[in-house]
N, C-alpha and C. Protein backbone atom coordinates (compact mmCIF):
# COMPACT_ATOMS: atom_id res chain seq x y z
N UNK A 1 -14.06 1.93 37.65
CA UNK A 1 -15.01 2.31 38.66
C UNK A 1 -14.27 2.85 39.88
N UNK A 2 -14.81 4.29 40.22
CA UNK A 2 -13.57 4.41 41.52
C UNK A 2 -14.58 3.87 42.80
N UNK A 3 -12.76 3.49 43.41
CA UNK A 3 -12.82 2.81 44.69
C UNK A 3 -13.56 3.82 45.57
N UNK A 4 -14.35 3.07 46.65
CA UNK A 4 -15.13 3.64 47.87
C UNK A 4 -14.24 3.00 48.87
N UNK A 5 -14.07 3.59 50.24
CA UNK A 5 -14.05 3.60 51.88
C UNK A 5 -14.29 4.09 52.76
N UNK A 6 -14.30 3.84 53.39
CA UNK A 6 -15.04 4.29 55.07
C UNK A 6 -13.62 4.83 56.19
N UNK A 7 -13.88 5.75 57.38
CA UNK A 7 -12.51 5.61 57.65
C UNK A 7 -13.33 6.49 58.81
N UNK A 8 -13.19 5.69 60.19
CA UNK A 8 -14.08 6.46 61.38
C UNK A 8 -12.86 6.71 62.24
N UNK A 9 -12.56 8.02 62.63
CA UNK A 9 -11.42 8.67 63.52
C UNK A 9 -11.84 8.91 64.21
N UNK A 10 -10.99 7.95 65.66
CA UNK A 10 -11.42 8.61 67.28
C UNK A 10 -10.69 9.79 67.58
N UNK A 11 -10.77 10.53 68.74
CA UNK A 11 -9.87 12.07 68.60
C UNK A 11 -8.70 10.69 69.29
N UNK A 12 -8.26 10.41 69.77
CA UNK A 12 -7.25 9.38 69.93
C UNK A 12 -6.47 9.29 69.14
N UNK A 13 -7.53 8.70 67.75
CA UNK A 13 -5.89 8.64 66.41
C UNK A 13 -6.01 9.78 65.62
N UNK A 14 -7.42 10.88 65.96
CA UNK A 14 -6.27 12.12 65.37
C UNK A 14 -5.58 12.85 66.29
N UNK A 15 -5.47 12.20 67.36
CA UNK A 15 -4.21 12.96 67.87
C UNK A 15 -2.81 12.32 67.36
N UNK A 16 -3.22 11.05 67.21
CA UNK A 16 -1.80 10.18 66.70
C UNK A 16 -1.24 10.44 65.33
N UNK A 17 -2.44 11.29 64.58
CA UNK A 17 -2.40 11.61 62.70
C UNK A 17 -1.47 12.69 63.18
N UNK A 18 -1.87 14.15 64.07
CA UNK A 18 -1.22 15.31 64.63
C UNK A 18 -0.16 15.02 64.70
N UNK A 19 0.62 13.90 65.63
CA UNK A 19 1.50 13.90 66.44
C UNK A 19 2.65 13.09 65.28
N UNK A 20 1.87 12.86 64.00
CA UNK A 20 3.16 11.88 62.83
C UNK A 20 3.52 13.05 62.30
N UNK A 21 2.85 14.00 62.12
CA UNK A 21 2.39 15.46 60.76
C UNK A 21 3.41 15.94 62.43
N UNK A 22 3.10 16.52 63.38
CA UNK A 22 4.52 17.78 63.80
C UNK A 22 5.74 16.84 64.09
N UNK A 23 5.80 15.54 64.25
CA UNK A 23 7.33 15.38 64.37
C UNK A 23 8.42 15.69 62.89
N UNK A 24 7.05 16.02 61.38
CA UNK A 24 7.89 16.18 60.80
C UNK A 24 8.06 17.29 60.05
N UNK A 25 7.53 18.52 61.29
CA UNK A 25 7.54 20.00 60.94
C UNK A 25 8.89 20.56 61.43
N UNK A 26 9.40 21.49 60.54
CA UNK A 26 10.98 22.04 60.51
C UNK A 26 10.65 22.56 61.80
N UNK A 27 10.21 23.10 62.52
CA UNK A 27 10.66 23.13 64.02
C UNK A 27 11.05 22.41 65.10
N UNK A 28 10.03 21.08 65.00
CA UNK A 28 10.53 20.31 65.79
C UNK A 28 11.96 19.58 65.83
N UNK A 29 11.70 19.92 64.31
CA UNK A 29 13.32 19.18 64.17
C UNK A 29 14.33 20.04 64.43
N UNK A 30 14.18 20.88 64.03
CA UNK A 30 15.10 23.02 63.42
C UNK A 30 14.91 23.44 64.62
N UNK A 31 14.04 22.88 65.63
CA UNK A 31 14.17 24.42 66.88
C UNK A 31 15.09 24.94 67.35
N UNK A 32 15.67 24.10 67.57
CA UNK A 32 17.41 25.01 68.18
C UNK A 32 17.82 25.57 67.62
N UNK A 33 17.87 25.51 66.45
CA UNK A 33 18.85 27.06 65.50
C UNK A 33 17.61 28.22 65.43
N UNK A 34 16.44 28.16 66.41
CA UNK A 34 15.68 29.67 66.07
C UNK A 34 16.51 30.58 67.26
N UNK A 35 16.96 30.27 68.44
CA UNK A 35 17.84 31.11 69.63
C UNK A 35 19.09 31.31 68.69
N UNK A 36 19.58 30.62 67.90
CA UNK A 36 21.07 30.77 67.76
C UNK A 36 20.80 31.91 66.31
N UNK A 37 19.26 31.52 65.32
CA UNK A 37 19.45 32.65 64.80
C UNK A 37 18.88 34.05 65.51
N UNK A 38 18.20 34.03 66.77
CA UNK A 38 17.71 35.23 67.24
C UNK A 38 18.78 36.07 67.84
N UNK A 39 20.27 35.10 68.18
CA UNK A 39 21.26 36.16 69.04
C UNK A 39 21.67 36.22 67.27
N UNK A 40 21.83 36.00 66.40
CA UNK A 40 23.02 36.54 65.52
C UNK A 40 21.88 37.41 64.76
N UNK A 41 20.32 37.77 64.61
CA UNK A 41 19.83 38.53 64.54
C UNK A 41 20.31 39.79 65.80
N UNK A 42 20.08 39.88 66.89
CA UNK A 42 20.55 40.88 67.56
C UNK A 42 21.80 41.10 67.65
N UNK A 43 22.87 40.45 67.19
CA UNK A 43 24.38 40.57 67.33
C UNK A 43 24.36 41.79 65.76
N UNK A 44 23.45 41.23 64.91
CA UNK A 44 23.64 42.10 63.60
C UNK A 44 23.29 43.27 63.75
N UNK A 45 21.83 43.45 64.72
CA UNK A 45 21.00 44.63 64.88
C UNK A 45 22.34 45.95 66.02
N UNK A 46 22.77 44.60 66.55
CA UNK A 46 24.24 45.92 67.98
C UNK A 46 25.19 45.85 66.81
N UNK A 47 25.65 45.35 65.96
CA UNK A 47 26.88 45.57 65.28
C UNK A 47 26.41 47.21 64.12
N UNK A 48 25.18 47.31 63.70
CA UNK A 48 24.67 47.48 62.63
C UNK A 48 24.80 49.05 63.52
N UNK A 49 24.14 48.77 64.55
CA UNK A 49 24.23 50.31 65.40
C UNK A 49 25.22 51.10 65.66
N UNK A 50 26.03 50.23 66.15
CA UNK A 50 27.80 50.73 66.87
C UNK A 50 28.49 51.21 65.39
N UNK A 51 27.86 50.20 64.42
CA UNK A 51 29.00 50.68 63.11
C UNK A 51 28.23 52.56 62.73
N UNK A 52 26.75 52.68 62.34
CA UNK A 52 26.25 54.02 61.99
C UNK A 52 26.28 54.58 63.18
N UNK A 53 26.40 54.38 64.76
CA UNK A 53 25.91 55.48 65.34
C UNK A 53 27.22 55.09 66.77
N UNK A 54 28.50 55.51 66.16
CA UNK A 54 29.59 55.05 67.16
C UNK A 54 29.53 55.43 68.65
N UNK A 55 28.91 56.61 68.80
CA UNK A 55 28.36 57.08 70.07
C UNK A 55 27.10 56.94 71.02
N UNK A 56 26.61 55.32 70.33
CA UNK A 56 25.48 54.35 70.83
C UNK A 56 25.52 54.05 72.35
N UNK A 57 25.52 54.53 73.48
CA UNK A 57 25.99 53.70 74.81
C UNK A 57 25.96 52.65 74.07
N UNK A 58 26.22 51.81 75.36
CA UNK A 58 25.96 50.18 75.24
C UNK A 58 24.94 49.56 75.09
N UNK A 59 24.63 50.17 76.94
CA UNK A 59 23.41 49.66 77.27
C UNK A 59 21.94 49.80 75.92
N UNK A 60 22.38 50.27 74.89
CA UNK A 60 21.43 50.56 74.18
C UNK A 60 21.63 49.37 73.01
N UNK A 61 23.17 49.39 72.86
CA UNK A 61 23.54 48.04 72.04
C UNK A 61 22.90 46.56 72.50
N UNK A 62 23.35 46.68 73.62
CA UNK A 62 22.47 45.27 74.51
C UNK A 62 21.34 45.30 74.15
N UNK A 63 20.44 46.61 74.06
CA UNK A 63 19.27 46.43 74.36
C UNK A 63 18.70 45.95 72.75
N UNK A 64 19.15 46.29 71.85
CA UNK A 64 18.92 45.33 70.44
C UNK A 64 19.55 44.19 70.51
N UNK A 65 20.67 43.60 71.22
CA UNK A 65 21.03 42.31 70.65
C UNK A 65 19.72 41.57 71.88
N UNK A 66 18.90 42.08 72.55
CA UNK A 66 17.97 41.25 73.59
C UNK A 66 16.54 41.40 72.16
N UNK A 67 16.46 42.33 71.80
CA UNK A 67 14.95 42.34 70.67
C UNK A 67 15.09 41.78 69.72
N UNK A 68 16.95 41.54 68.99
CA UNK A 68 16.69 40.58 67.87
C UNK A 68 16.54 39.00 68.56
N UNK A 69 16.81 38.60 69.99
CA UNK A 69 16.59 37.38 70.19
C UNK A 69 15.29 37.62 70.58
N UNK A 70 14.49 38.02 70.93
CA UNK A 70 13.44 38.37 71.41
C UNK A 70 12.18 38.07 70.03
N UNK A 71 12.83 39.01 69.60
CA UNK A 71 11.85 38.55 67.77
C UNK A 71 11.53 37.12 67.45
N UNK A 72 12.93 36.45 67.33
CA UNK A 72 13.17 35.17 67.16
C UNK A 72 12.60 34.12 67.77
N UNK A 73 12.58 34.44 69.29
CA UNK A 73 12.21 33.71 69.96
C UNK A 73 10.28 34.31 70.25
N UNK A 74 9.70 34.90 69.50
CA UNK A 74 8.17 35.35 69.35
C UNK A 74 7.70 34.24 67.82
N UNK A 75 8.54 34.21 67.11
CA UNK A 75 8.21 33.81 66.01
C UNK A 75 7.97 32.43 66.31
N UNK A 76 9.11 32.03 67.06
CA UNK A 76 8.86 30.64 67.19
C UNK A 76 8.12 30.00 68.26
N UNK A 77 7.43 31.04 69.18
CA UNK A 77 6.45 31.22 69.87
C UNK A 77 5.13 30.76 69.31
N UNK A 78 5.05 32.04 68.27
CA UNK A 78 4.05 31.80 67.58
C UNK A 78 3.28 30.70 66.43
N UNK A 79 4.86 30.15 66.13
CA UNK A 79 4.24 28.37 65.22
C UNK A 79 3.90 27.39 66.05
N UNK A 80 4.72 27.08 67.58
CA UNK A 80 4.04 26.89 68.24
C UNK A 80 2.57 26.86 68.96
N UNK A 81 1.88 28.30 68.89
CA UNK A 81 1.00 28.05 69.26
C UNK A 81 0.15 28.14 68.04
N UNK A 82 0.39 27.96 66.83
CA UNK A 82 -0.75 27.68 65.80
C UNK A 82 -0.56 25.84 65.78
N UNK A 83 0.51 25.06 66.23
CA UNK A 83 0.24 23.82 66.44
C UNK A 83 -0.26 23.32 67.44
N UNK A 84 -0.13 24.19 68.52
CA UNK A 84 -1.37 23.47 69.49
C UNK A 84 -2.85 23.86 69.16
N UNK A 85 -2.82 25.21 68.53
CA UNK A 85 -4.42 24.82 67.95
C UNK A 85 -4.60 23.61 66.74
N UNK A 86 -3.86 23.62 66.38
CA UNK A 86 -4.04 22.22 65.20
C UNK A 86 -4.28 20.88 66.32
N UNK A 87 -3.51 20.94 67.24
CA UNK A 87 -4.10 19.57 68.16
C UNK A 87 -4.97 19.77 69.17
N UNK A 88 -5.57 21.22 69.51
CA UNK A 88 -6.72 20.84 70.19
C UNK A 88 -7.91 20.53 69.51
N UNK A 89 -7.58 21.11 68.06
CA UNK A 89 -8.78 20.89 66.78
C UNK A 89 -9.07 19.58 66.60
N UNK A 90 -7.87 18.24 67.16
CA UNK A 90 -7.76 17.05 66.87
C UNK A 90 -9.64 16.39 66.96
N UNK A 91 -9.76 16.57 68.15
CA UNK A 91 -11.21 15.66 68.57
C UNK A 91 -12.62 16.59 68.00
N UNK A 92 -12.10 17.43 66.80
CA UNK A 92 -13.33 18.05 66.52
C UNK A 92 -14.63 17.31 65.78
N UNK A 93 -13.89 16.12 65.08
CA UNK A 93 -14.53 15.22 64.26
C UNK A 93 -14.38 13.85 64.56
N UNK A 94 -14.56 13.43 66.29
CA UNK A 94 -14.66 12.74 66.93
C UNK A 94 -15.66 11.50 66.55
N UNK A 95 -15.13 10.26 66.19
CA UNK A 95 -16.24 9.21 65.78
C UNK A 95 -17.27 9.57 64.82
N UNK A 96 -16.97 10.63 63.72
CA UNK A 96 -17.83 10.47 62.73
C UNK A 96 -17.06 9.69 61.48
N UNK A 97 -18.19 9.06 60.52
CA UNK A 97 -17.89 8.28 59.89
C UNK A 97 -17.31 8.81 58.49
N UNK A 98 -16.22 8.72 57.46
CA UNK A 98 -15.85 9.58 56.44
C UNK A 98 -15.97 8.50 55.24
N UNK A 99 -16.39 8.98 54.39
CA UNK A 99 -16.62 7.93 52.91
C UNK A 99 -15.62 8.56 52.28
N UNK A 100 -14.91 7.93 51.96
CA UNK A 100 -13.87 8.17 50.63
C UNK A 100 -14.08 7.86 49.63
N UNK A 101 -13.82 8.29 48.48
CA UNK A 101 -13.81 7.68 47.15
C UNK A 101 -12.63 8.30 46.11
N UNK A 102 -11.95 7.20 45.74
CA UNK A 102 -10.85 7.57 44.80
C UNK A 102 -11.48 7.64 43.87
N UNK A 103 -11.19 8.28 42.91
CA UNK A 103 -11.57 9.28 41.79
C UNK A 103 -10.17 9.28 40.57
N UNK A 104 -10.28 9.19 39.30
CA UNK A 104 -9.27 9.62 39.06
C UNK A 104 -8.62 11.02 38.73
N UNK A 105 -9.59 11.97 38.77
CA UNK A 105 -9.00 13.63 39.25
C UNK A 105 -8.83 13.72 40.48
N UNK A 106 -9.46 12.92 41.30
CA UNK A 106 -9.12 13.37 42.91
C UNK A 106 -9.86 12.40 44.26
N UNK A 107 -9.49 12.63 44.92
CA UNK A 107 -10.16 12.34 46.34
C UNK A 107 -11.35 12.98 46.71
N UNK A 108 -12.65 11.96 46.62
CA UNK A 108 -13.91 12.69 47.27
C UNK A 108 -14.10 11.85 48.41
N UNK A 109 -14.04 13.39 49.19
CA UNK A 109 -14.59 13.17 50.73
C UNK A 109 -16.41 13.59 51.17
N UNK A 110 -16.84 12.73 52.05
CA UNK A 110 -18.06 12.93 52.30
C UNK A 110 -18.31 12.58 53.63
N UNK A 111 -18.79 13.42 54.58
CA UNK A 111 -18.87 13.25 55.76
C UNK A 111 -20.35 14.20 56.30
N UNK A 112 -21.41 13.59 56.71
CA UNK A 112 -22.62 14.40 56.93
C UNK A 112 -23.20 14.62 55.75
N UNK A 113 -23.41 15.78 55.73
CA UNK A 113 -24.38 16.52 54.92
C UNK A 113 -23.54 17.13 53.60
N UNK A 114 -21.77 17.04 53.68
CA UNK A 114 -20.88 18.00 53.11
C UNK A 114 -20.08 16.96 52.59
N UNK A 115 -19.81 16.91 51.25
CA UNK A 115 -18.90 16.41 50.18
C UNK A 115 -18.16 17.20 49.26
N UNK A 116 -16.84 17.03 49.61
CA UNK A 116 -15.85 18.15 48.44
C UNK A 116 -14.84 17.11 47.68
N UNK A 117 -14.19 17.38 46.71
CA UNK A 117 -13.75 17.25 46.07
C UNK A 117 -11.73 17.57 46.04
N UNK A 118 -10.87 17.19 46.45
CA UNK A 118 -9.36 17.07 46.77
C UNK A 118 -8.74 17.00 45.28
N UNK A 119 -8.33 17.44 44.73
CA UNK A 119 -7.31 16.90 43.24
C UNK A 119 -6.51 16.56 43.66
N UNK A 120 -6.26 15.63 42.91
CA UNK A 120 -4.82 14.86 43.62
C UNK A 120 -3.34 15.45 43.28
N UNK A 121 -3.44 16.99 42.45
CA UNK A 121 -2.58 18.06 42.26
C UNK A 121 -2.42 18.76 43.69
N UNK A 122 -3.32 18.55 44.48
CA UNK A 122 -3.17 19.24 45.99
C UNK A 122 -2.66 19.07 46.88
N UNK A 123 -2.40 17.43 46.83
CA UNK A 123 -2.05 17.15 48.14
C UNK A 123 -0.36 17.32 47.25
N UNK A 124 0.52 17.84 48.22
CA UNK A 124 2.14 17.78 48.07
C UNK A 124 3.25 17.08 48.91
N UNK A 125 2.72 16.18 49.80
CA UNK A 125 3.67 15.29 49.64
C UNK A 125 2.68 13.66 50.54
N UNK A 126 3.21 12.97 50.48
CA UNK A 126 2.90 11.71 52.07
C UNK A 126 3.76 11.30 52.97
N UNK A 127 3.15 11.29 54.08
CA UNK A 127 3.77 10.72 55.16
C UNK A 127 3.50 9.18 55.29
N UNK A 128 4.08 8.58 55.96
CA UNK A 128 3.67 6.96 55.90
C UNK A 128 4.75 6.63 57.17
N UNK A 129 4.39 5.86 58.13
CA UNK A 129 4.56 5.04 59.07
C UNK A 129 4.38 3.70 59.25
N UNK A 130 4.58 3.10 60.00
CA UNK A 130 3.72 1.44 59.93
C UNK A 130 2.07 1.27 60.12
N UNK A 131 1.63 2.58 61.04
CA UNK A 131 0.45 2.35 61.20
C UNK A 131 -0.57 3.46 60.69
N UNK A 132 0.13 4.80 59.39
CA UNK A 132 -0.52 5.61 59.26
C UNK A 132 -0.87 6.05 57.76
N UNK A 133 -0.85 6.59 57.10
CA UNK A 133 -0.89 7.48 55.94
C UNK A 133 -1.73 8.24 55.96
N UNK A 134 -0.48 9.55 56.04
CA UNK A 134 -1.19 10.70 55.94
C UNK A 134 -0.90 11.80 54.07
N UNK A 135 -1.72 12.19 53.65
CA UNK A 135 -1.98 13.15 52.60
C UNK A 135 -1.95 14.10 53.09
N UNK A 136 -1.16 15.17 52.75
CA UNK A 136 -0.60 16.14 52.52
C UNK A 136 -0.97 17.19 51.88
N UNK A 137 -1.60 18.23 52.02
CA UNK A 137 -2.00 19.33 51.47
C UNK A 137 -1.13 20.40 51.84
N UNK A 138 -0.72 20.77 52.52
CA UNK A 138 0.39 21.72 52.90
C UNK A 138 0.63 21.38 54.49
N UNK A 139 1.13 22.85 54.92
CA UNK A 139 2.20 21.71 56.67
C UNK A 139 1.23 21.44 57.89
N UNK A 140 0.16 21.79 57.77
CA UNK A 140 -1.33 21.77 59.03
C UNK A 140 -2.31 20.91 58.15
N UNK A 141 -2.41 20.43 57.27
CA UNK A 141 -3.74 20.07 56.43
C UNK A 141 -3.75 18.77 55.88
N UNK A 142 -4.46 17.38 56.14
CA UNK A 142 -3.82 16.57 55.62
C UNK A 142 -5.03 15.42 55.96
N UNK A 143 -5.40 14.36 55.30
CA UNK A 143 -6.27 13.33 55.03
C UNK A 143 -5.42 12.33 56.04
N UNK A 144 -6.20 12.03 56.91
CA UNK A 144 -5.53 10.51 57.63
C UNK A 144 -6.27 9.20 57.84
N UNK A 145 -5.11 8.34 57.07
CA UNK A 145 -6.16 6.97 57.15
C UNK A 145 -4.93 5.56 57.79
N UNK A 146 -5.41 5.39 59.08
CA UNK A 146 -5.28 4.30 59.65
C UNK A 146 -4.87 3.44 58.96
N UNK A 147 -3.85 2.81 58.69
CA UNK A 147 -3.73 1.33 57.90
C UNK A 147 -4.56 0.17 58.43
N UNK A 148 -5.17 0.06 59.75
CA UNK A 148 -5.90 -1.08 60.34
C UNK A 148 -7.74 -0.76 59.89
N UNK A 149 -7.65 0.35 59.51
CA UNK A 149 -8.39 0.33 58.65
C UNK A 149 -9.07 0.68 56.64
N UNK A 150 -7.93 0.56 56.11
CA UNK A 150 -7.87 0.06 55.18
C UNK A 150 -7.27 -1.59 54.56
N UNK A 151 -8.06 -2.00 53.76
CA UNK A 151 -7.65 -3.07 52.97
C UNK A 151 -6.36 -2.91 51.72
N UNK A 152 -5.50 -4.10 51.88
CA UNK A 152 -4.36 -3.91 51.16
C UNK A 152 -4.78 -3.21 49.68
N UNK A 153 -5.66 -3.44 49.31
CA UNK A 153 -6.04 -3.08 47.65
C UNK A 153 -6.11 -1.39 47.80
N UNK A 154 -6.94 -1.08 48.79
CA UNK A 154 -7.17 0.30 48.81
C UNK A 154 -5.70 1.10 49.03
N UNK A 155 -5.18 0.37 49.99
CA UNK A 155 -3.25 1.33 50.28
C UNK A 155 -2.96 0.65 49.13
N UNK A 156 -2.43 -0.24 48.18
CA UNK A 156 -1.67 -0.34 47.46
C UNK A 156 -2.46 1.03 46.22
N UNK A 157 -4.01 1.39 45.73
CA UNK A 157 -4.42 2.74 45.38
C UNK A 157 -3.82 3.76 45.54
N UNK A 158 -3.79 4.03 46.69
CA UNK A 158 -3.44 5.36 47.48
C UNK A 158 -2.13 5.54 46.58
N UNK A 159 -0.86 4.30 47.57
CA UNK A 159 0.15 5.03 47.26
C UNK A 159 0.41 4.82 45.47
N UNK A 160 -0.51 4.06 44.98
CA UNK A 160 -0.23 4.12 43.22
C UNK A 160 -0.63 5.43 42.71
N UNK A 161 -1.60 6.32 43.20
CA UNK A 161 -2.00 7.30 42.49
C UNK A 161 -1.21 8.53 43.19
N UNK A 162 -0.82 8.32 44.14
CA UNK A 162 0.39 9.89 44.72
C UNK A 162 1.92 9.35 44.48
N UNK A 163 2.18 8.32 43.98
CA UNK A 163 3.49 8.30 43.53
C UNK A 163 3.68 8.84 42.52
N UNK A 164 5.13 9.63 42.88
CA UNK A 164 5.80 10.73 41.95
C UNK A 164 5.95 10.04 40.60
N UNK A 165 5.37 10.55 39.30
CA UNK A 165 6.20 9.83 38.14
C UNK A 165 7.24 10.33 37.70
C-alpha cells in the first residue's frame, strides 16, 4: 500500500530548502575560477589576435583581453540572477498544504486542485542535512521535506527508494 504525507512549507523553510540546494551549486563553490577563466579567455582572444594580425595596436589587444573577461564575468552574472529568481519564487507556495504519496513508480504530489506524478527515474540525485531532504530533479528543481516533519518510517522510505543500487 503506498505510503501517504502531508508536508506544509512556510516561505521561511523554503528559503532554507533554496539556501541547502545553492550552497551546493558549482558556483558558489567554483566562483572564483569564472574571473581567472574570463582573463585567460581574453589573454587567448589578445594572443589569438597579435599571432593573425601582428600589426593589431595594442590598445585593441587590451581591448579583447577586457571582453573575454567581460563575457565571463556576464555569464556568471547571469546564473546568478536565475538564482535569485529561484529564491524570490521561494514564498510562492507559502503555507499551503502538500500530500505526498510514495508510489512505487514514483512520487505523487497533490496540492489544491493539481496532482502530478514524479518517477523516481527523475529525480538525480539527494541532498540531506540534519534538518532537510531535498529531491533532486536537476540544479533549480527539487521536492523539500523538513525532517521535523516527517516520521522516521516515512525518511527511512524516502531514502530506501532513491538509494543507488
Amino acid at each position: 500500500m503506498p505510503r501517504q504525507f502531508s508536508v506544509t512549507l512556510s516561505g521561511q523553510d523554503q528559503a532554507a530548502a533554496n539556501s541547502l540546494l545553492l550552497r551546493r551549486l558549482w558556483l558558489r563553490r567554483w566562483g572564483w575560477i569564472v574571473p581567472i577563466m574570463g582573463a585567460l579567455l581574453g589573454l587567448l582572444l589578445m594572443l589569438a589576435a597579435r599571432h593573425f594580425h601582428p600589426d593589431l595596436p595594442p590598445r585593441k589587444a587590451v581591448s579583447l583581453f577586457i571582453k573575454g573577461l567581460l563575457f565571463a564575468l556576464a555569464f556568471a552574472g547571469l546564473h546568478l540572477f536565475i538564482l535569485l529568481r529561484v529564491i524570490l519564487r521561494a514564498g510562492s507556495a507559502e503555507g499551503q498544504a502538500t500530500l505526498y504519496t510514495l508510489d512505487p513508480e514514483g512520487l505523487i504530489v497533490a496540492r489544491s486542485s493539481h496532482t502530478i506524478q514524479l518517477r523516481w527515474s527523475a529525480f538525480r540525485y539527494v541532498i540531506e542535512d540534519q534538518n532537510w531532504l531535498l529531491l533532486c530533479r536537476g540544479a533549480l528543481t527539487f521536492c523539500a521535506f523538513p525532517k521535523s516533519q516527517l516520521d522516521a518510517a516515512t525518511l527511512i522510505a524516502l531514502k530506501h527508494i532513491l538509494a543507488p543500487s
